[in-house]
PDB file of N, CA and C in Angstrom:
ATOM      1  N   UNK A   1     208.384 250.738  86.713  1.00  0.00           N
ATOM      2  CA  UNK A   1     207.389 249.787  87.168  1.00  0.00           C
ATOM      3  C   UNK A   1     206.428 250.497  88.118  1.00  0.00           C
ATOM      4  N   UNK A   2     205.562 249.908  88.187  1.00  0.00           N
ATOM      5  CA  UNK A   2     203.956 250.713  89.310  1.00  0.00           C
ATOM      6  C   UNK A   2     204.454 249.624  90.546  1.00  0.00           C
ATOM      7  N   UNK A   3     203.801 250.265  91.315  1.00  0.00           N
ATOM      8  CA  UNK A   3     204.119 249.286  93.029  1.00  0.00           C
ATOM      9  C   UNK A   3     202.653 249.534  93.316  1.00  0.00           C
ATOM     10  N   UNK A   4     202.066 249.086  93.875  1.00  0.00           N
ATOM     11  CA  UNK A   4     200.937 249.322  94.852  1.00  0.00           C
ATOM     12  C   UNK A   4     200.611 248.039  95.633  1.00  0.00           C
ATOM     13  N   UNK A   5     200.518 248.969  97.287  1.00  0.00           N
ATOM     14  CA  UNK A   5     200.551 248.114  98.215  1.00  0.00           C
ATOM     15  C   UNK A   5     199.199 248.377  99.249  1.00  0.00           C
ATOM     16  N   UNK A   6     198.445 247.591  99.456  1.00  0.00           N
ATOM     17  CA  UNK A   6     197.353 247.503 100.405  1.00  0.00           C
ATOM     18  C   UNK A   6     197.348 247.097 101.782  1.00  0.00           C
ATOM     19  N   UNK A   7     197.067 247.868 102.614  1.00  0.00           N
ATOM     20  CA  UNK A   7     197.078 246.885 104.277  1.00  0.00           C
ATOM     21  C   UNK A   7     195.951 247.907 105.038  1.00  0.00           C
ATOM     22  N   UNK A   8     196.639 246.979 106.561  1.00  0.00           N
ATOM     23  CA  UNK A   8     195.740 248.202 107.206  1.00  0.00           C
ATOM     24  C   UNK A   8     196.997 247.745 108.604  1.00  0.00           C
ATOM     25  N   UNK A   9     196.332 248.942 109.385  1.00  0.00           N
ATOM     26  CA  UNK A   9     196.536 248.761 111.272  1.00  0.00           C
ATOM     27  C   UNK A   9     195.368 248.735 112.008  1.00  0.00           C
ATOM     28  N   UNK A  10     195.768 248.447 113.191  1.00  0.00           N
ATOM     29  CA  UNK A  10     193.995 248.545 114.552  1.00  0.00           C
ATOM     30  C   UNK A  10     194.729 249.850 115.326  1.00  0.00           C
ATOM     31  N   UNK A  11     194.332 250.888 114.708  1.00  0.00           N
ATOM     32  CA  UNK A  11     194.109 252.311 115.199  1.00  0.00           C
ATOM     33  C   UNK A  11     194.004 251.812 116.584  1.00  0.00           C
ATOM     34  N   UNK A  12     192.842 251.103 117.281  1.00  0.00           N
ATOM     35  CA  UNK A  12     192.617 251.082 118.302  1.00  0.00           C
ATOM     36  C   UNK A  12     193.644 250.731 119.122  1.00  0.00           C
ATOM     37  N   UNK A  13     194.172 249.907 118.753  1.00  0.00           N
ATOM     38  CA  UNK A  13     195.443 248.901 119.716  1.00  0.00           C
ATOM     39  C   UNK A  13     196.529 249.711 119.660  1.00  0.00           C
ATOM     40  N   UNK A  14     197.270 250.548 118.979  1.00  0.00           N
ATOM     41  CA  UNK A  14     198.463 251.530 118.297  1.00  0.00           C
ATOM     42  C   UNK A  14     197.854 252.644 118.095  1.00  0.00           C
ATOM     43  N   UNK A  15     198.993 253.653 118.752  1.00  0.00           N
ATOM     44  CA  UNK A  15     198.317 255.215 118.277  1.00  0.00           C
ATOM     45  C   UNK A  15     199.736 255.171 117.531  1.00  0.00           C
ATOM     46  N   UNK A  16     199.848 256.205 116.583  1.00  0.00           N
ATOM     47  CA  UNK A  16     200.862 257.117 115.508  1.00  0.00           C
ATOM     48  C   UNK A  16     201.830 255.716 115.027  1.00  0.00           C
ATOM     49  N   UNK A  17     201.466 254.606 114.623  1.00  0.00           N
ATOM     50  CA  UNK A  17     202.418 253.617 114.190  1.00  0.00           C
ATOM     51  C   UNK A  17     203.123 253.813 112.834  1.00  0.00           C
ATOM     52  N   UNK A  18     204.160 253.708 112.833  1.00  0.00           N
ATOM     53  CA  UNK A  18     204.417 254.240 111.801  1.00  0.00           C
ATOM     54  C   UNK A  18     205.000 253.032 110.738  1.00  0.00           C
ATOM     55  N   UNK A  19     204.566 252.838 109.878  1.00  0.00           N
ATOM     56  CA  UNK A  19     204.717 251.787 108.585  1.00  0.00           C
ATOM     57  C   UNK A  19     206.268 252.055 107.797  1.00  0.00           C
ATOM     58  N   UNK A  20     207.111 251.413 107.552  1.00  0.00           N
ATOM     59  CA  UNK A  20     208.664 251.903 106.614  1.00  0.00           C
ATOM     60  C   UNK A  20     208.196 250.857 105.242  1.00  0.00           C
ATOM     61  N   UNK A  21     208.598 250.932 103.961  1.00  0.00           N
ATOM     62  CA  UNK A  21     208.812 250.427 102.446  1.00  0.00           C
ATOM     63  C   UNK A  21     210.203 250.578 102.075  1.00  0.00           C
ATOM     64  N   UNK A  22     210.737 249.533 102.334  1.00  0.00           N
ATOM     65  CA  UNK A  22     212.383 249.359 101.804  1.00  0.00           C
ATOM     66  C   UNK A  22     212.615 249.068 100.413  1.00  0.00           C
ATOM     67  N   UNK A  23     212.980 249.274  99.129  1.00  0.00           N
ATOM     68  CA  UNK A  23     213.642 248.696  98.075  1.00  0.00           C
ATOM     69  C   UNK A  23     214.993 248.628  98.550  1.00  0.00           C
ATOM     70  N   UNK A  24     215.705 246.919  98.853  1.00  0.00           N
ATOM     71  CA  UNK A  24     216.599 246.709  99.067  1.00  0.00           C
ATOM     72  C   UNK A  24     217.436 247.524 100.230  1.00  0.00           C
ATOM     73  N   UNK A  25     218.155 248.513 100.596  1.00  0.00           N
ATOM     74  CA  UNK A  25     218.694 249.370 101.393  1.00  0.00           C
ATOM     75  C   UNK A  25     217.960 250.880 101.498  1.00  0.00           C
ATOM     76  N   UNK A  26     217.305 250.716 100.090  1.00  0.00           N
ATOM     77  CA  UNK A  26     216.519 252.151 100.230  1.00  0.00           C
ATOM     78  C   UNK A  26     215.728 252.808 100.538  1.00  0.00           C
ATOM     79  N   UNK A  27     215.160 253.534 101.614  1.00  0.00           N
ATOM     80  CA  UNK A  27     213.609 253.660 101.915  1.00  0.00           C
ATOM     81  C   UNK A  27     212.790 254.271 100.705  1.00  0.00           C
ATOM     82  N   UNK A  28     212.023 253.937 100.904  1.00  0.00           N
ATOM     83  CA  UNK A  28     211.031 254.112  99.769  1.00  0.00           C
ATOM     84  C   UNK A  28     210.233 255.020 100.426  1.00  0.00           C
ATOM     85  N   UNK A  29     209.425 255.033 101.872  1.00  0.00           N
ATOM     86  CA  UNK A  29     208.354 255.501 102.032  1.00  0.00           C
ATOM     87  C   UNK A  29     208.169 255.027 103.845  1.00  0.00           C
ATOM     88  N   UNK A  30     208.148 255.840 104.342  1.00  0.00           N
ATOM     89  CA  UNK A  30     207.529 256.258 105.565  1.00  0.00           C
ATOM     90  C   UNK A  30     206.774 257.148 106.002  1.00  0.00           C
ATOM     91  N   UNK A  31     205.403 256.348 106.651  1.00  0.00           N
ATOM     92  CA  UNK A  31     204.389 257.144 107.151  1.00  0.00           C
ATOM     93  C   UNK A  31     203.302 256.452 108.260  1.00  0.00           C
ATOM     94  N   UNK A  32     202.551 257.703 109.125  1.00  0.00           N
ATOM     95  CA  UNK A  32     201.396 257.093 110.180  1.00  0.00           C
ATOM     96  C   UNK A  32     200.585 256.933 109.500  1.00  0.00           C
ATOM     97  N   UNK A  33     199.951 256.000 109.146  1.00  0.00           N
ATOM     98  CA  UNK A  33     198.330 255.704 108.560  1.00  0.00           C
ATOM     99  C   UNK A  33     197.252 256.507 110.000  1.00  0.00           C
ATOM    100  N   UNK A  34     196.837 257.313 108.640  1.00  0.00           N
ATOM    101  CA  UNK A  34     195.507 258.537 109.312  1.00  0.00           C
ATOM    102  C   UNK A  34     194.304 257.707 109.692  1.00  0.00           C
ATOM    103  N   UNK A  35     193.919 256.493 108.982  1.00  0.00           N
ATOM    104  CA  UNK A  35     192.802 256.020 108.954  1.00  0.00           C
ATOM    105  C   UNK A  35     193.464 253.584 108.879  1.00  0.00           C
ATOM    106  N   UNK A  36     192.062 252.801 109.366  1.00  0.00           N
ATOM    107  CA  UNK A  36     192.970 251.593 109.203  1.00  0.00           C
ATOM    108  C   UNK A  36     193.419 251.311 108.772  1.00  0.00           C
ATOM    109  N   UNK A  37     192.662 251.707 107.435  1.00  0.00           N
ATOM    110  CA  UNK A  37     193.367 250.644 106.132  1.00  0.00           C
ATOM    111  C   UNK A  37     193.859 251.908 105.080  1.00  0.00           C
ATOM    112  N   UNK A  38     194.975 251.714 104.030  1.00  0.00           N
ATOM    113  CA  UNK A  38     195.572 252.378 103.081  1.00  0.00           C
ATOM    114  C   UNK A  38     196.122 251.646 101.825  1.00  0.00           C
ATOM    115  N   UNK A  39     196.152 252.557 101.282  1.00  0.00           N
ATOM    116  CA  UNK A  39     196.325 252.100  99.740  1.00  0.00           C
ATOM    117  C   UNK A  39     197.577 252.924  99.543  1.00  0.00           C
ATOM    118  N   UNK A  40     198.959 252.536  98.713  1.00  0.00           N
ATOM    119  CA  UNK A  40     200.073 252.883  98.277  1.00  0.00           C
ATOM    120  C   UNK A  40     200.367 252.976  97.029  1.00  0.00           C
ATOM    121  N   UNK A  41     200.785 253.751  95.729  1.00  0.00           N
ATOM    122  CA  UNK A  41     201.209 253.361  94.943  1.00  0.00           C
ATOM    123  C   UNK A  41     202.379 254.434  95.193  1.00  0.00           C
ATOM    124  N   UNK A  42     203.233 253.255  93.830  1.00  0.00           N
ATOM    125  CA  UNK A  42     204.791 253.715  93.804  1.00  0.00           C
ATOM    126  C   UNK A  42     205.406 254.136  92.354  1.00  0.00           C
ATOM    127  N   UNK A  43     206.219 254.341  91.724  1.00  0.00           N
ATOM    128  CA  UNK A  43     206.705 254.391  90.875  1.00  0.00           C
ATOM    129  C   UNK A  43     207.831 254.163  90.529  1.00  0.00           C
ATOM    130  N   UNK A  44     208.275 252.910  90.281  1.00  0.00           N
ATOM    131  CA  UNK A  44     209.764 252.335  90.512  1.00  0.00           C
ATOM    132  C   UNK A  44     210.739 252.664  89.536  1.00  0.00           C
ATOM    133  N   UNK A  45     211.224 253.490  89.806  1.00  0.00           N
ATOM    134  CA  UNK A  45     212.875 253.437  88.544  1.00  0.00           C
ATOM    135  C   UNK A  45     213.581 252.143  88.877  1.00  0.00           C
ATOM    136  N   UNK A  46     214.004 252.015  87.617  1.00  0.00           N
ATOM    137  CA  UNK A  46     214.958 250.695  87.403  1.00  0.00           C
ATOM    138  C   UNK A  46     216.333 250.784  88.381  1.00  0.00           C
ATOM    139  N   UNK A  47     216.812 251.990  88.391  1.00  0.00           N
ATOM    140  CA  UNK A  47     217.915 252.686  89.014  1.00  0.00           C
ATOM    141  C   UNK A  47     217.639 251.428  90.643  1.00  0.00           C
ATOM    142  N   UNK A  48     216.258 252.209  90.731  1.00  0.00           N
ATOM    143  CA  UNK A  48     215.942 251.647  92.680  1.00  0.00           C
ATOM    144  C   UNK A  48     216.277 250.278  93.000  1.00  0.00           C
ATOM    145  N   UNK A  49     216.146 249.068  91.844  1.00  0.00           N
ATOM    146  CA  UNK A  49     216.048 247.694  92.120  1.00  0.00           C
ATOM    147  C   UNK A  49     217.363 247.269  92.206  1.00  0.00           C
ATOM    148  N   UNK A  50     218.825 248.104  91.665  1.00  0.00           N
ATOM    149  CA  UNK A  50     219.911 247.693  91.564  1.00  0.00           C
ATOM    150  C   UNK A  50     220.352 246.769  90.555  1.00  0.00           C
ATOM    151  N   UNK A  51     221.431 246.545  90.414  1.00  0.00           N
ATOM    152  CA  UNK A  51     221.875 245.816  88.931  1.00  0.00           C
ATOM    153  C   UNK A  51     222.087 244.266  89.243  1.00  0.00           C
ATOM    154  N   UNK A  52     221.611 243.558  90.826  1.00  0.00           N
ATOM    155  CA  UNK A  52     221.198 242.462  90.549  1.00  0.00           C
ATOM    156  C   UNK A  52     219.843 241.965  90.067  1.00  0.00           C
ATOM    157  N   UNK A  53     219.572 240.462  90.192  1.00  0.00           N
ATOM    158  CA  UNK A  53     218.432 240.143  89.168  1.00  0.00           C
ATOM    159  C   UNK A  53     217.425 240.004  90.252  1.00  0.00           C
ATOM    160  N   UNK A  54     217.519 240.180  91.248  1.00  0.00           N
ATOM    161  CA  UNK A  54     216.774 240.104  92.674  1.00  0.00           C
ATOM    162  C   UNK A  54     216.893 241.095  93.134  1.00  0.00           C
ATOM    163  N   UNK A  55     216.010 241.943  93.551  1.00  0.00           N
ATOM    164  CA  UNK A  55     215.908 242.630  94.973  1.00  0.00           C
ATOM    165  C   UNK A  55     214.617 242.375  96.207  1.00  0.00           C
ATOM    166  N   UNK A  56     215.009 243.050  97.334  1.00  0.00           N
ATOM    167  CA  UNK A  56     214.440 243.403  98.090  1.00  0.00           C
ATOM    168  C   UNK A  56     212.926 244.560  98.547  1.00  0.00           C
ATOM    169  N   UNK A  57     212.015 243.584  98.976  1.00  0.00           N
ATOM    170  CA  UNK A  57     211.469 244.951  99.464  1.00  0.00           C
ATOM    171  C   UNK A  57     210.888 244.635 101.059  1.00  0.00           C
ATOM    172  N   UNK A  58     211.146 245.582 101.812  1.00  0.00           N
ATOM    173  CA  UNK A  58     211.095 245.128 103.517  1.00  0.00           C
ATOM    174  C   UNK A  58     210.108 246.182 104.070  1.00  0.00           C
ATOM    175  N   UNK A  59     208.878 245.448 104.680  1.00  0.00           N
ATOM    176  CA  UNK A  59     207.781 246.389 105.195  1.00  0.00           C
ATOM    177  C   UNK A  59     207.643 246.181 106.339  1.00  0.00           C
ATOM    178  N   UNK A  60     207.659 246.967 107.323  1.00  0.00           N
ATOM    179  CA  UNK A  60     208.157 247.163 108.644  1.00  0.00           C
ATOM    180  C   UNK A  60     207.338 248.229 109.279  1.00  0.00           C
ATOM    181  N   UNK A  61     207.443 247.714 110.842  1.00  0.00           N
ATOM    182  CA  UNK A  61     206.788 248.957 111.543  1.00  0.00           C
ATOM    183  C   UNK A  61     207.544 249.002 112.853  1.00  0.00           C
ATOM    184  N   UNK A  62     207.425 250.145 113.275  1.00  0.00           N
ATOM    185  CA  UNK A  62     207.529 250.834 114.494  1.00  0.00           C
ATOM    186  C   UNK A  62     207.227 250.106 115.694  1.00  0.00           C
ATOM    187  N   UNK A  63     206.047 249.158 116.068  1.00  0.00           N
ATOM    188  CA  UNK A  63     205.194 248.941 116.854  1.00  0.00           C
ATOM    189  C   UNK A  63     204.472 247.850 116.876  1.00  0.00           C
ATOM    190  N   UNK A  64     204.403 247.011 117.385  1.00  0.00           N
ATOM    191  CA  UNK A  64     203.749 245.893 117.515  1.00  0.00           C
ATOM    192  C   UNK A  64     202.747 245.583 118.666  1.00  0.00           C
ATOM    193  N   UNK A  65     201.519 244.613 118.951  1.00  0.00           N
ATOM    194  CA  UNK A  65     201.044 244.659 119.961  1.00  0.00           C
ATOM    195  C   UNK A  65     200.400 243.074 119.837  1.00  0.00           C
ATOM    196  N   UNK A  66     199.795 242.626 121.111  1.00  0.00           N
ATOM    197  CA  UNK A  66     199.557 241.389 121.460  1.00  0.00           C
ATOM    198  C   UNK A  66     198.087 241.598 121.934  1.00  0.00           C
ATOM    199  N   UNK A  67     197.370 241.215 121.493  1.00  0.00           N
ATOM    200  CA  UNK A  67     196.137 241.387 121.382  1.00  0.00           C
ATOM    201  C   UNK A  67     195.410 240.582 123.297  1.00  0.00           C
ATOM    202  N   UNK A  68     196.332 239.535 123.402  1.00  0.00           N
ATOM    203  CA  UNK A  68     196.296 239.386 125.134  1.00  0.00           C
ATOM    204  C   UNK A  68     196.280 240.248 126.099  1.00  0.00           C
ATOM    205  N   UNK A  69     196.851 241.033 125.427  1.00  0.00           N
ATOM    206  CA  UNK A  69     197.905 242.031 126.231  1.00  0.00           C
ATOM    207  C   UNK A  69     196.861 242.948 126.849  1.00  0.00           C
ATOM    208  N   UNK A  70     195.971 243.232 125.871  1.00  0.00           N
ATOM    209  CA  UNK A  70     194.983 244.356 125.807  1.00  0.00           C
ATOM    210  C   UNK A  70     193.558 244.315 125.909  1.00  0.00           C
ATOM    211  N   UNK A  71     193.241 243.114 125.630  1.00  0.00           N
ATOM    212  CA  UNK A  71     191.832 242.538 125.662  1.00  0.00           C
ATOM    213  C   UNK A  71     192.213 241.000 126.622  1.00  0.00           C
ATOM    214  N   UNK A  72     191.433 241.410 127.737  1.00  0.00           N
ATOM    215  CA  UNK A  72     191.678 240.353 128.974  1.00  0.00           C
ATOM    216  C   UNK A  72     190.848 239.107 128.706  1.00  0.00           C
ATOM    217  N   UNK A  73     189.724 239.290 127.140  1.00  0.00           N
ATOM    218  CA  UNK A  73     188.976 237.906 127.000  1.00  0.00           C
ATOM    219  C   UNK A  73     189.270 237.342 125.927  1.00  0.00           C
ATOM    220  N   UNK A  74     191.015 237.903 125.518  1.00  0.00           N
ATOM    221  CA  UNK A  74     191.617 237.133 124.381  1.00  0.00           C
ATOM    222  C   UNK A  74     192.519 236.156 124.653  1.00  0.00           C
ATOM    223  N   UNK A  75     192.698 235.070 124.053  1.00  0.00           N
ATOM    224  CA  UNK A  75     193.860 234.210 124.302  1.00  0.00           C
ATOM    225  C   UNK A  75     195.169 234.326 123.250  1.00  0.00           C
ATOM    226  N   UNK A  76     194.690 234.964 122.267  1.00  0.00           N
ATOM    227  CA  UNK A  76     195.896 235.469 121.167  1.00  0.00           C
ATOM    228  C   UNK A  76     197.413 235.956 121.401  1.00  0.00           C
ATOM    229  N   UNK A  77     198.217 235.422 121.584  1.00  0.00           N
ATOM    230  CA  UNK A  77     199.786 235.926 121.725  1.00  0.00           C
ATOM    231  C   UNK A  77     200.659 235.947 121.296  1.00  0.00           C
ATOM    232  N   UNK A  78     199.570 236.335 120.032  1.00  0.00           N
ATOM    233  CA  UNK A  78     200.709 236.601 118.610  1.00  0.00           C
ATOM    234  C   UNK A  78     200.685 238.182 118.535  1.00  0.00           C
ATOM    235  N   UNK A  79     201.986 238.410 118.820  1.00  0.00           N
ATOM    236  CA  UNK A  79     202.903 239.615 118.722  1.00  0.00           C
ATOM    237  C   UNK A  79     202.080 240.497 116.730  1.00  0.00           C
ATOM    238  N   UNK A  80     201.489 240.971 117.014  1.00  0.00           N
ATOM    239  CA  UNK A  80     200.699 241.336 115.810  1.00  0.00           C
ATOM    240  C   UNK A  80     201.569 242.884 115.194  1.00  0.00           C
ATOM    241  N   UNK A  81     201.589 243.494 114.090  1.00  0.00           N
ATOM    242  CA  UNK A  81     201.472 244.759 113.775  1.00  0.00           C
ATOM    243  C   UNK A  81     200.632 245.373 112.579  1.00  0.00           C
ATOM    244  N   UNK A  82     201.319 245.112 110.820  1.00  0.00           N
ATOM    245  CA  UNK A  82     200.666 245.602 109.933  1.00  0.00           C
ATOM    246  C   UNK A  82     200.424 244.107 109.600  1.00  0.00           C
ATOM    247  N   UNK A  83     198.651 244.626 108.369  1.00  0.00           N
ATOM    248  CA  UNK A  83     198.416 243.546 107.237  1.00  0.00           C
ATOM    249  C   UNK A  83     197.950 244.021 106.251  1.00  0.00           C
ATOM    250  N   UNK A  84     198.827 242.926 105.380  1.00  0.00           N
ATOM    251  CA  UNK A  84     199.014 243.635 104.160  1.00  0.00           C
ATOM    252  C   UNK A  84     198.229 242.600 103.203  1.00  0.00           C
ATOM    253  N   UNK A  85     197.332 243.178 102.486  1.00  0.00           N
ATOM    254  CA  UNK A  85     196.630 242.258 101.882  1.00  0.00           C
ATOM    255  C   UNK A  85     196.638 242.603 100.380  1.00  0.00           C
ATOM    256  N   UNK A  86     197.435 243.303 100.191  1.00  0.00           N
ATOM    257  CA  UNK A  86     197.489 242.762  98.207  1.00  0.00           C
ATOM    258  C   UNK A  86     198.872 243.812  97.649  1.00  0.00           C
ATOM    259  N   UNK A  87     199.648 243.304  97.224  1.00  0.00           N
ATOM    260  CA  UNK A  87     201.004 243.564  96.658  1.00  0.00           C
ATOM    261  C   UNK A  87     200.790 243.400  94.843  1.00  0.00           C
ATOM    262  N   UNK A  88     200.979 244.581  93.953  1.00  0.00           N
ATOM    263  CA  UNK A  88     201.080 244.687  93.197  1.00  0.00           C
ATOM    264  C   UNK A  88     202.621 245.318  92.444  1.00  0.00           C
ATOM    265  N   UNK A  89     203.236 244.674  91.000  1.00  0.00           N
ATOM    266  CA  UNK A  89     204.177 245.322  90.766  1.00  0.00           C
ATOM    267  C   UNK A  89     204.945 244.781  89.597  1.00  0.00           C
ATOM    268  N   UNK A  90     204.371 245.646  88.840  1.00  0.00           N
ATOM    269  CA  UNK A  90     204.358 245.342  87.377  1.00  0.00           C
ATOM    270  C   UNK A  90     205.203 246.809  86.586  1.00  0.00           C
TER     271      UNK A  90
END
């Protein structure tokens, strides 16, 4: 199967954040996004999804930030990190 995954980070708010791609228990892929936004593709062996009819995939980061926190003319205090705006996987 193809994977491809789209997001971004605020460089500005996070330095070296680092993004994880789980299939189920397995990492797939860890890395710092060089630039905001990135593009992923994958290449899934059948092997990776396991021999139930469901799996997992868990996208995670390092680092989170609160946009209050950092900008004194925000009221936002939502605990923010990655966004991911288009999941493909066929």
């Amino acid at each position: 199967a193809l994977m491809v995954i789209k997001g971004g980070v605020n460089l500005e708010a996070l330095d070296e954040q680092k993004i994880i791609f789980k299939i189920n228990d397995l990492v797939l892929d860890e890395f710092i996004p060089e630039e905001s936004s990135f593009e992923k593709s994958y290449n899934i062996k059948k092997e990776m999804l396991g021999d139930d009819d469901e799996f997992y995939l868990t996208i995670s980061t390092d680092k989170t930030f609160v946009p209050a926190e950092i900008n004194p003319n925000s009221n936002d205090e939502r605990e923010l990190g990655i966004q991911i705006s288009f999941i493909y996987f066929r």
